[in-house]
PDB file of N, CA and C in Angstrom:
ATOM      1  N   UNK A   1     -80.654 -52.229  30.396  1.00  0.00           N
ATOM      2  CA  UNK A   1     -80.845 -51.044  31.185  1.00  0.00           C
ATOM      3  C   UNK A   1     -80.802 -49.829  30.287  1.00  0.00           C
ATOM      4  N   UNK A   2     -81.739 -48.810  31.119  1.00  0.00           N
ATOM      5  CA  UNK A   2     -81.722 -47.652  29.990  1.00  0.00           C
ATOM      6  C   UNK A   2     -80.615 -46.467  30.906  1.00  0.00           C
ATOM      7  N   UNK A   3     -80.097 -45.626  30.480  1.00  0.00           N
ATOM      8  CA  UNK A   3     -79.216 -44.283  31.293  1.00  0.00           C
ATOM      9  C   UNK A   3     -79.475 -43.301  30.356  1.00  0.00           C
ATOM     10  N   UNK A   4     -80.616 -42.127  30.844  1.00  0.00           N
ATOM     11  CA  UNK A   4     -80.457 -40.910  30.604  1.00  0.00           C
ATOM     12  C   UNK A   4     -79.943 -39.712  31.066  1.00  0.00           C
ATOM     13  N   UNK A   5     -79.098 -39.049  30.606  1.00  0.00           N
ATOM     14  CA  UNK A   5     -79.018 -37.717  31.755  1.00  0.00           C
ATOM     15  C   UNK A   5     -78.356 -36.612  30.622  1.00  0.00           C
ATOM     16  N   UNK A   6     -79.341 -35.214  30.754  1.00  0.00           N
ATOM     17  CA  UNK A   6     -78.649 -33.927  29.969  1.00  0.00           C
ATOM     18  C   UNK A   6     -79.424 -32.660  30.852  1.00  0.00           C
ATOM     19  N   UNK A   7     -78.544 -31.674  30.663  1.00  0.00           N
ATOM     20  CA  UNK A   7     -79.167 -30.449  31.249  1.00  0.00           C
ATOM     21  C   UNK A   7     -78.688 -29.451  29.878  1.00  0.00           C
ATOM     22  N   UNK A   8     -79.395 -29.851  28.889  1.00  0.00           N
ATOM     23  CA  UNK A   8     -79.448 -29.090  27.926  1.00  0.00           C
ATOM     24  C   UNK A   8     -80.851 -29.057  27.158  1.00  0.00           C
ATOM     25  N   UNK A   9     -81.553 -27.889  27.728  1.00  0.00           N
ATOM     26  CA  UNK A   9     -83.281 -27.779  27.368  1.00  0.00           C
ATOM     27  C   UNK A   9     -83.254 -26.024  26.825  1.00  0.00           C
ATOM     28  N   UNK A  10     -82.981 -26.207  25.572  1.00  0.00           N
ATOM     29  CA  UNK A  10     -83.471 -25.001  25.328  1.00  0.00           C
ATOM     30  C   UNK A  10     -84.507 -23.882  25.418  1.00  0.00           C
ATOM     31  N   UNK A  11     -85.592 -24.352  26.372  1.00  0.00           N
ATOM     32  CA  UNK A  11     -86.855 -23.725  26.397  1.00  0.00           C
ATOM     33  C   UNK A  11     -86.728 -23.832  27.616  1.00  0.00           C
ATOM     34  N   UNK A  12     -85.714 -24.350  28.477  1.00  0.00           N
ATOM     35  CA  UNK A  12     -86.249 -24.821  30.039  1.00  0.00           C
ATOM     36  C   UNK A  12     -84.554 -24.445  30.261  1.00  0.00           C
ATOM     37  N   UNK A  13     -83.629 -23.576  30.515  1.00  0.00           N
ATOM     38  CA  UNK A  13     -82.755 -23.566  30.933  1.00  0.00           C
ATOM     39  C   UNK A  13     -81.958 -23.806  32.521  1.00  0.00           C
ATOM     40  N   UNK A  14     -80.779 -24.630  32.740  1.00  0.00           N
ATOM     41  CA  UNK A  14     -81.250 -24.527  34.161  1.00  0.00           C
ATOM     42  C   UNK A  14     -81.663 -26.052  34.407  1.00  0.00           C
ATOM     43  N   UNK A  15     -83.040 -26.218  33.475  1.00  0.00           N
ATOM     44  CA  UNK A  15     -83.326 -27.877  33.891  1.00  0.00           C
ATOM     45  C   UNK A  15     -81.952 -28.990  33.903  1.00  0.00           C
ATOM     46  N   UNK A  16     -82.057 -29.895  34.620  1.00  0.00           N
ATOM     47  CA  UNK A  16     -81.665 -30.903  34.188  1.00  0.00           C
ATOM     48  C   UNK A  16     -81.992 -32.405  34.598  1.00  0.00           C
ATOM     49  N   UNK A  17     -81.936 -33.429  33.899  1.00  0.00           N
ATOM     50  CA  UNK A  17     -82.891 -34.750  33.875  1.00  0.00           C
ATOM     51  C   UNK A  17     -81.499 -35.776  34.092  1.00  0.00           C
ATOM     52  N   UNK A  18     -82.165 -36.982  34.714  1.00  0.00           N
ATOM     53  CA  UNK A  18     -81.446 -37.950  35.232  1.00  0.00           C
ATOM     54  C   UNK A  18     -82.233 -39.185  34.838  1.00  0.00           C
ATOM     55  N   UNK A  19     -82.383 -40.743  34.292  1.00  0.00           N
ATOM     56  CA  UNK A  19     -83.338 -41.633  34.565  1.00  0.00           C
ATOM     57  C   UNK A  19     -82.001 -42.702  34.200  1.00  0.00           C
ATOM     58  N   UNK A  20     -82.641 -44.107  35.121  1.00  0.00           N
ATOM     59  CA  UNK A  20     -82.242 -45.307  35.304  1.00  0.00           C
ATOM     60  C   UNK A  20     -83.321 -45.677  35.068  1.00  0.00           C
ATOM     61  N   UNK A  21     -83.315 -46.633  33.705  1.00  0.00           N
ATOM     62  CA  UNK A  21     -84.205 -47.773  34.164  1.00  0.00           C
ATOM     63  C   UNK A  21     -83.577 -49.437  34.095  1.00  0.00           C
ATOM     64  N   UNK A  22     -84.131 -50.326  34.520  1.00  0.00           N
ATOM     65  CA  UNK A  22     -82.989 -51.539  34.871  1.00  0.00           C
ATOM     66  C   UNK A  22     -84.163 -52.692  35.157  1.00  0.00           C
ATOM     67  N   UNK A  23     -83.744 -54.224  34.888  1.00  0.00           N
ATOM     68  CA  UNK A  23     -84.063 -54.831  35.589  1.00  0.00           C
ATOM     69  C   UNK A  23     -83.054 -55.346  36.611  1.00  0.00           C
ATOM     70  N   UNK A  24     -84.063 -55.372  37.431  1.00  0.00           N
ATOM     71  CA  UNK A  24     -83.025 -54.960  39.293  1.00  0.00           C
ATOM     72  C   UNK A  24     -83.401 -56.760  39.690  1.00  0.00           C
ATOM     73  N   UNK A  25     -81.868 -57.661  40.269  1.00  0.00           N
ATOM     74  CA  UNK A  25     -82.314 -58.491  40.684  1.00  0.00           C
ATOM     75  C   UNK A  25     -82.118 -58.973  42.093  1.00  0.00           C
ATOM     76  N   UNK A  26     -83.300 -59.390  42.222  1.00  0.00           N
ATOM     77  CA  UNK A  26     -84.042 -60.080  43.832  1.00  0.00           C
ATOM     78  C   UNK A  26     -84.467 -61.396  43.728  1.00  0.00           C
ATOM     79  N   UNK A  27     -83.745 -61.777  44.429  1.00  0.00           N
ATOM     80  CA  UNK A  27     -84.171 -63.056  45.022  1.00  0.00           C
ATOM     81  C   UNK A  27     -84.317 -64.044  44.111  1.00  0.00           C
ATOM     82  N   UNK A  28     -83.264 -63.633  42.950  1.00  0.00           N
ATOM     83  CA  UNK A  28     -83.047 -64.757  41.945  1.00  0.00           C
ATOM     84  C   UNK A  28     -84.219 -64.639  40.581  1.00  0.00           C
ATOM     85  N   UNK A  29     -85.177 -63.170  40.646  1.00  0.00           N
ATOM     86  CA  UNK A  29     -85.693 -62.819  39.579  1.00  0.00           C
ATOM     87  C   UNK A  29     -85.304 -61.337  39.152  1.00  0.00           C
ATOM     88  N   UNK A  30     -85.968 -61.515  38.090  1.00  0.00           N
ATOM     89  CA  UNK A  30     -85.320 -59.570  37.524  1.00  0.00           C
ATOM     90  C   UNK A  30     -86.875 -58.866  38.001  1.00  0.00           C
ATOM     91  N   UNK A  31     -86.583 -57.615  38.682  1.00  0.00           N
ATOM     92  CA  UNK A  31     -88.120 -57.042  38.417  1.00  0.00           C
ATOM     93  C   UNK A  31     -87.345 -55.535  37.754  1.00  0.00           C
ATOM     94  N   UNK A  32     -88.380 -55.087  37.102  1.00  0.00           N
ATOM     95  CA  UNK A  32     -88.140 -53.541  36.868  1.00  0.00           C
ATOM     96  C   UNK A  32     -88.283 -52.773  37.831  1.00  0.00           C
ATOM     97  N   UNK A  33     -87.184 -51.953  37.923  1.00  0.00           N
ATOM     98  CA  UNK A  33     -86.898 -50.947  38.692  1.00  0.00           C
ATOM     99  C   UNK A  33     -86.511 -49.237  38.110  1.00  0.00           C
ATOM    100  N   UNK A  34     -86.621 -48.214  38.661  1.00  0.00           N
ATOM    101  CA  UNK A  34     -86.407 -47.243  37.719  1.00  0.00           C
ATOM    102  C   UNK A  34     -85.865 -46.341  39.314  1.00  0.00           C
ATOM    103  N   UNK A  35     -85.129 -45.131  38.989  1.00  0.00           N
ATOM    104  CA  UNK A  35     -84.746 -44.060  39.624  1.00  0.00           C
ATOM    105  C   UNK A  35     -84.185 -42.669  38.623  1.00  0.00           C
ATOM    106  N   UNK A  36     -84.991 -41.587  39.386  1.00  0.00           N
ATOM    107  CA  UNK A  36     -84.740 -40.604  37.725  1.00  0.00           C
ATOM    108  C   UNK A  36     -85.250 -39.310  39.151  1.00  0.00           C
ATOM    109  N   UNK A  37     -84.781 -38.359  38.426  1.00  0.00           N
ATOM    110  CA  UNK A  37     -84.811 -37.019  38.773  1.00  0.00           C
ATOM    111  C   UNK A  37     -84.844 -36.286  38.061  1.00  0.00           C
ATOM    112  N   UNK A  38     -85.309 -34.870  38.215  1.00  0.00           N
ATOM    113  CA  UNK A  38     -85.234 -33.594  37.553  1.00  0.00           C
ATOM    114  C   UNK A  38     -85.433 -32.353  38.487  1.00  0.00           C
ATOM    115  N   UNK A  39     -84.509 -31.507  38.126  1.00  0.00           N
ATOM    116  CA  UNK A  39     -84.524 -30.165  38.520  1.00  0.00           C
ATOM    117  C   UNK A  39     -84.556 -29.158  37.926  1.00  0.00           C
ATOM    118  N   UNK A  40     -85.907 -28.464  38.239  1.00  0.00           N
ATOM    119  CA  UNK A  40     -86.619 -27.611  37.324  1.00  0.00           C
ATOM    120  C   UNK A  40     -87.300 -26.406  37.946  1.00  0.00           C
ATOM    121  N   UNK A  41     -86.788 -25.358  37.815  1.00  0.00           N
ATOM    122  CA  UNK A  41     -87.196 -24.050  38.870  1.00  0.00           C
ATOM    123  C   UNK A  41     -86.875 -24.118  39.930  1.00  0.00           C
ATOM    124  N   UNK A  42     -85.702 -24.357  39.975  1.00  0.00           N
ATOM    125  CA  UNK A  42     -84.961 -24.498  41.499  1.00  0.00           C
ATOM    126  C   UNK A  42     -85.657 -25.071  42.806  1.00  0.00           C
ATOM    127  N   UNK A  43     -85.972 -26.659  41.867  1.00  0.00           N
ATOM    128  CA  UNK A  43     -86.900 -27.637  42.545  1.00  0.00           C
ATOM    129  C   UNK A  43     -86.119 -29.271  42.011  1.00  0.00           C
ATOM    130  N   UNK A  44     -86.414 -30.079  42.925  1.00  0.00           N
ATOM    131  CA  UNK A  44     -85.468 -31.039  42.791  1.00  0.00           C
ATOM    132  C   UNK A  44     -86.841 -32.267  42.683  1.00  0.00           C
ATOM    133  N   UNK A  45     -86.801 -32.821  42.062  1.00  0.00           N
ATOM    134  CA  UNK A  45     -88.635 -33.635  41.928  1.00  0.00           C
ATOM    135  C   UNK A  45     -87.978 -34.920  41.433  1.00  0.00           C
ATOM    136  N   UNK A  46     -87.578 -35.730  42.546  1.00  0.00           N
ATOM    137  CA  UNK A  46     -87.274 -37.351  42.648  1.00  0.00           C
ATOM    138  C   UNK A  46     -88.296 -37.978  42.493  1.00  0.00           C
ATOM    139  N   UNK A  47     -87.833 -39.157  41.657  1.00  0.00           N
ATOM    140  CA  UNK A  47     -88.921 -40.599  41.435  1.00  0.00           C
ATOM    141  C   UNK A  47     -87.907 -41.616  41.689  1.00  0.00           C
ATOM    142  N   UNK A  48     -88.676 -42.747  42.148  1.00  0.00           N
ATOM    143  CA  UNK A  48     -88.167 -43.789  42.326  1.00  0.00           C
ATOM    144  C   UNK A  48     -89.128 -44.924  42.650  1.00  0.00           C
ATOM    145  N   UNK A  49     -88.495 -46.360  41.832  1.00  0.00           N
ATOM    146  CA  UNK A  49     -89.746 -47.319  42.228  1.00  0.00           C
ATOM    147  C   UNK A  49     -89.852 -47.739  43.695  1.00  0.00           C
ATOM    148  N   UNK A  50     -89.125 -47.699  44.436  1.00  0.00           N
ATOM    149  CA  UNK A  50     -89.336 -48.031  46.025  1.00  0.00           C
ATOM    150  C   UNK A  50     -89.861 -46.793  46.692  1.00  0.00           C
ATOM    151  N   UNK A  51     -89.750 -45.776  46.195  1.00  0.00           N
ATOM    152  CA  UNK A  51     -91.167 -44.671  47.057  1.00  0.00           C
ATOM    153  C   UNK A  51     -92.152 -44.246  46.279  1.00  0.00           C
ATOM    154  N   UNK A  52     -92.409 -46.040  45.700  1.00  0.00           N
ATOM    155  CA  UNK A  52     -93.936 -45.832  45.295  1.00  0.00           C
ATOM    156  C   UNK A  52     -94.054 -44.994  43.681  1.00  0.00           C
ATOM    157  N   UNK A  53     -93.205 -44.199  43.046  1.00  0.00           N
ATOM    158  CA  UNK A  53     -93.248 -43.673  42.014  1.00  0.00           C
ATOM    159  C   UNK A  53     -93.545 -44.862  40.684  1.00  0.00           C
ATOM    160  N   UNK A  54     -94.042 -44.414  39.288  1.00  0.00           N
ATOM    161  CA  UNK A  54     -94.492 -45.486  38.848  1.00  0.00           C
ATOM    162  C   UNK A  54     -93.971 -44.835  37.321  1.00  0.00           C
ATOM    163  N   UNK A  55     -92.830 -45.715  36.473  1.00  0.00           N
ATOM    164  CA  UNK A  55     -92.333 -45.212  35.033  1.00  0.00           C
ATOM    165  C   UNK A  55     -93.679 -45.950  34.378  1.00  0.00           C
ATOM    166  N   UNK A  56     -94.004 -45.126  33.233  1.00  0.00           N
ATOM    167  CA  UNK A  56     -95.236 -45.194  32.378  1.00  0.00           C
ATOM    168  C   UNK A  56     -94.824 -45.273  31.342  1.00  0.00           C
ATOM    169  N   UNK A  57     -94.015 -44.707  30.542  1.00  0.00           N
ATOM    170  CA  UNK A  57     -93.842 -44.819  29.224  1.00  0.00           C
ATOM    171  C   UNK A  57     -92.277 -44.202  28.787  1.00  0.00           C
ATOM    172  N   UNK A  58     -92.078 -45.318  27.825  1.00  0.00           N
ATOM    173  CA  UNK A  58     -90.441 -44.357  27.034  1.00  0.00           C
ATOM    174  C   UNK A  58     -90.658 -44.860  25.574  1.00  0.00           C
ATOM    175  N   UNK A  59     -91.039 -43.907  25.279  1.00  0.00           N
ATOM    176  CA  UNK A  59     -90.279 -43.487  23.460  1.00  0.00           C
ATOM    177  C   UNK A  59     -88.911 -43.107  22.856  1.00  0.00           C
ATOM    178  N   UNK A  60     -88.026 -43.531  22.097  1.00  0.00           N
ATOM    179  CA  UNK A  60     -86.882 -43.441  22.102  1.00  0.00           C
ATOM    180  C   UNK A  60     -87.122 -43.512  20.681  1.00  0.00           C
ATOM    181  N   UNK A  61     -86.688 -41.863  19.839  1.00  0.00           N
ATOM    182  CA  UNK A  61     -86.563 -42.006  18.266  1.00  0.00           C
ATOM    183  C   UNK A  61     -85.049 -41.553  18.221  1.00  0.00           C
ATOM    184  N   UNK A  62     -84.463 -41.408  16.979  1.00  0.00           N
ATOM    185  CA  UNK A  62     -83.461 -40.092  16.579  1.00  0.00           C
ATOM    186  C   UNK A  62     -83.458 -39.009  17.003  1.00  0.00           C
ATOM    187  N   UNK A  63     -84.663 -38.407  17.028  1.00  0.00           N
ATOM    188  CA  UNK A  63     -85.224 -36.786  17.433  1.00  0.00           C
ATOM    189  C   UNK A  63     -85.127 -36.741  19.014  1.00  0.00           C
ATOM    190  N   UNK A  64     -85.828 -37.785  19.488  1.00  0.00           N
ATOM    191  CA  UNK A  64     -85.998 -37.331  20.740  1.00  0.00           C
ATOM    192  C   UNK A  64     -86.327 -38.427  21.506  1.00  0.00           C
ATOM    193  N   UNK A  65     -87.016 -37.943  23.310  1.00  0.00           N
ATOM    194  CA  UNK A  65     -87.104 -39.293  23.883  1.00  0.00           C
ATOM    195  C   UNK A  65     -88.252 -38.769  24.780  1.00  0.00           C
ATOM    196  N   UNK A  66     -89.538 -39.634  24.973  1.00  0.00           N
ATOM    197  CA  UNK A  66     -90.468 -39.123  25.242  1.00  0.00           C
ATOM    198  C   UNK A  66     -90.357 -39.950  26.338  1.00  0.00           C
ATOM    199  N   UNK A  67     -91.050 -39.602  27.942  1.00  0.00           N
ATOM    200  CA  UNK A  67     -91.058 -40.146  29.087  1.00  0.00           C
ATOM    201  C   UNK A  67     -92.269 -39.967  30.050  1.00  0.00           C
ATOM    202  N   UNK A  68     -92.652 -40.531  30.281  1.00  0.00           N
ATOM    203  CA  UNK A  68     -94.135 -40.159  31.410  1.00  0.00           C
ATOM    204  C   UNK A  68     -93.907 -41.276  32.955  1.00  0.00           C
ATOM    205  N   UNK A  69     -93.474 -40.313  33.867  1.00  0.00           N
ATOM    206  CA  UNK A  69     -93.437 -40.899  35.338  1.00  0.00           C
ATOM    207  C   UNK A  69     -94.130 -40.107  36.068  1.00  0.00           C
ATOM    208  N   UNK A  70     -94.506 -40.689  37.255  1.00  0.00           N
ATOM    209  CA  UNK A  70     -95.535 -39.947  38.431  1.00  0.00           C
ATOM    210  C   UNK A  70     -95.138 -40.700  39.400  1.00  0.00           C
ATOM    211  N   UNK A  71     -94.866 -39.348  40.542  1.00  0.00           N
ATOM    212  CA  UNK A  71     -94.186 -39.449  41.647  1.00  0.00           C
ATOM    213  C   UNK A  71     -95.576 -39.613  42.497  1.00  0.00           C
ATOM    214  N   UNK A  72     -94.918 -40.384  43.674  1.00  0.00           N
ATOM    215  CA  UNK A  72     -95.927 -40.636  44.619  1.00  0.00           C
ATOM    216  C   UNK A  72     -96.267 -39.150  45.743  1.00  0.00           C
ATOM    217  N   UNK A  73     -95.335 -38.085  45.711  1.00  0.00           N
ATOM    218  CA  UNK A  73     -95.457 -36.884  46.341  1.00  0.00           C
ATOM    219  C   UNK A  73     -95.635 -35.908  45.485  1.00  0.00           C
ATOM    220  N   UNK A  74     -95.883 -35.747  44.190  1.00  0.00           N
ATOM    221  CA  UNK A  74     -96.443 -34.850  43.358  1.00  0.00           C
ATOM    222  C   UNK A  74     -97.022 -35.064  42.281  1.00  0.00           C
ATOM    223  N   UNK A  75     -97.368 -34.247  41.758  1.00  0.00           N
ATOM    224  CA  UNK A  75     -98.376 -34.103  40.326  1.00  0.00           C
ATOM    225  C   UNK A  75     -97.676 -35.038  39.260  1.00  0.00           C
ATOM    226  N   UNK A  76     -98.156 -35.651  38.054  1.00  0.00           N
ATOM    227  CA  UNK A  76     -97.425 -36.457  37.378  1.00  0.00           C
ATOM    228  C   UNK A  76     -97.188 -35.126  36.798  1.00  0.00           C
ATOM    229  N   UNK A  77     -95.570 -35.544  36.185  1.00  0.00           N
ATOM    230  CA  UNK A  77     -94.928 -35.073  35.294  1.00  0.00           C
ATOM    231  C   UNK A  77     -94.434 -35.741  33.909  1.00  0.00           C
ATOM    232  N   UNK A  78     -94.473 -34.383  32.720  1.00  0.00           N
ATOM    233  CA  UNK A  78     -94.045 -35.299  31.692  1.00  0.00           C
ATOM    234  C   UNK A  78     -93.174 -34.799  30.830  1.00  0.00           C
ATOM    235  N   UNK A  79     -92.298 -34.803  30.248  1.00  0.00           N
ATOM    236  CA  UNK A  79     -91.316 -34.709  30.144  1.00  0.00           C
ATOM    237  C   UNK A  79     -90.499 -35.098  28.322  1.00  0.00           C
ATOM    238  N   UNK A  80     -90.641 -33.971  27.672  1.00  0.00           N
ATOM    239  CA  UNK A  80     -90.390 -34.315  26.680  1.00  0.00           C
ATOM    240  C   UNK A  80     -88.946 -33.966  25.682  1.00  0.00           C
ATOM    241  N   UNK A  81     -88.205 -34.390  25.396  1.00  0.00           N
ATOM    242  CA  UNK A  81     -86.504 -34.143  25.221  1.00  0.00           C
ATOM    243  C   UNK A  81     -86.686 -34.455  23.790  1.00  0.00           C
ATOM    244  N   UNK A  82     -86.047 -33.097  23.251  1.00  0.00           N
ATOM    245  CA  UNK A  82     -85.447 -33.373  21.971  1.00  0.00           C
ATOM    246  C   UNK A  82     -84.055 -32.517  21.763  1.00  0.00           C
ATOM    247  N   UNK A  83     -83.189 -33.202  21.364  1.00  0.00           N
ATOM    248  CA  UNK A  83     -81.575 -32.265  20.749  1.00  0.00           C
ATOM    249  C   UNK A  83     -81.761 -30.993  21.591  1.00  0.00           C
ATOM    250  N   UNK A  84     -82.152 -30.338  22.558  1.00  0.00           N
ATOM    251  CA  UNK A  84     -82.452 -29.026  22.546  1.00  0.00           C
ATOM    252  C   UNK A  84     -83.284 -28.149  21.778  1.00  0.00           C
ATOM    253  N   UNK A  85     -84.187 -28.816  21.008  1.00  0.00           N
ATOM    254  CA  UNK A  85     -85.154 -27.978  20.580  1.00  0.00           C
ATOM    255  C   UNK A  85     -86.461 -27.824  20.931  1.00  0.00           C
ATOM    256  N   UNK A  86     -87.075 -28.579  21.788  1.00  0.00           N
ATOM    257  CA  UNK A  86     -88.764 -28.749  22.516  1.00  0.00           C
ATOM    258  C   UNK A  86     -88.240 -29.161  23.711  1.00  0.00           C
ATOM    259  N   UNK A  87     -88.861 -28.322  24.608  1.00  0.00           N
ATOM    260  CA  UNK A  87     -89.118 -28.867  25.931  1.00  0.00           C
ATOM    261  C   UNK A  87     -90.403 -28.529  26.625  1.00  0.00           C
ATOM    262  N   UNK A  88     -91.080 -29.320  27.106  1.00  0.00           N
ATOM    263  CA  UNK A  88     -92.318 -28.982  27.838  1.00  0.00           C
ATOM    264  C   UNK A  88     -92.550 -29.706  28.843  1.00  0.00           C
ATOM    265  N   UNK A  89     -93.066 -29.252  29.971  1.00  0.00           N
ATOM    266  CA  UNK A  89     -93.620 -30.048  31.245  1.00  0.00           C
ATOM    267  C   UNK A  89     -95.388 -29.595  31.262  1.00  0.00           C
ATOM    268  N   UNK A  90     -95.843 -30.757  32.311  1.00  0.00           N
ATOM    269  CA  UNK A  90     -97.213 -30.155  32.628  1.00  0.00           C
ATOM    270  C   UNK A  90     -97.476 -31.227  33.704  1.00  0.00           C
TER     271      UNK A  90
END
């Protein structure tokens, strides 16, 4: 299982990020499962694999940790974390 969570974005103050990812077990198999949040402009923008949201990608260096999820009720978001020095959405 993966556990992220910081609200320290130097370019994005205010933000802060949450992600689970896991294999979740059912019925005697593992499937992947994920649940993650962020709040960003005094907006709260939940994902999760049971409402349909879909994790795409994780990069995990020293520097930083790169993430791409898309929610089933909004625009994909993406999401890029380093030490506090880059932050960007789009």
């Amino acid at each position: 299982w993966v556990w992220i969570q910081s609200n320290s974005f130097r370019n994005n103050p205010g933000t802060s990020l949450f992600v689970s990812i896991a294999r979740v077990p059912l019925f005697g198999m593992g499937l992947p499962g994920f649940t993650a949040a962020v709040w960003h402009d005094e907006k709260l923008i939940p994902f999760a694999t049971w409402s349909g949201a879909t994790f795409e990608e994780l990069h995990v260096s020293k520097e930083e940790v790169y993430i791409v999820m898309r929610s089933s009720s909004s625009d994909s978001w993406w999401r890029k974390l380093s030490s506090g020095s880059r932050s960007s959405t789009g």
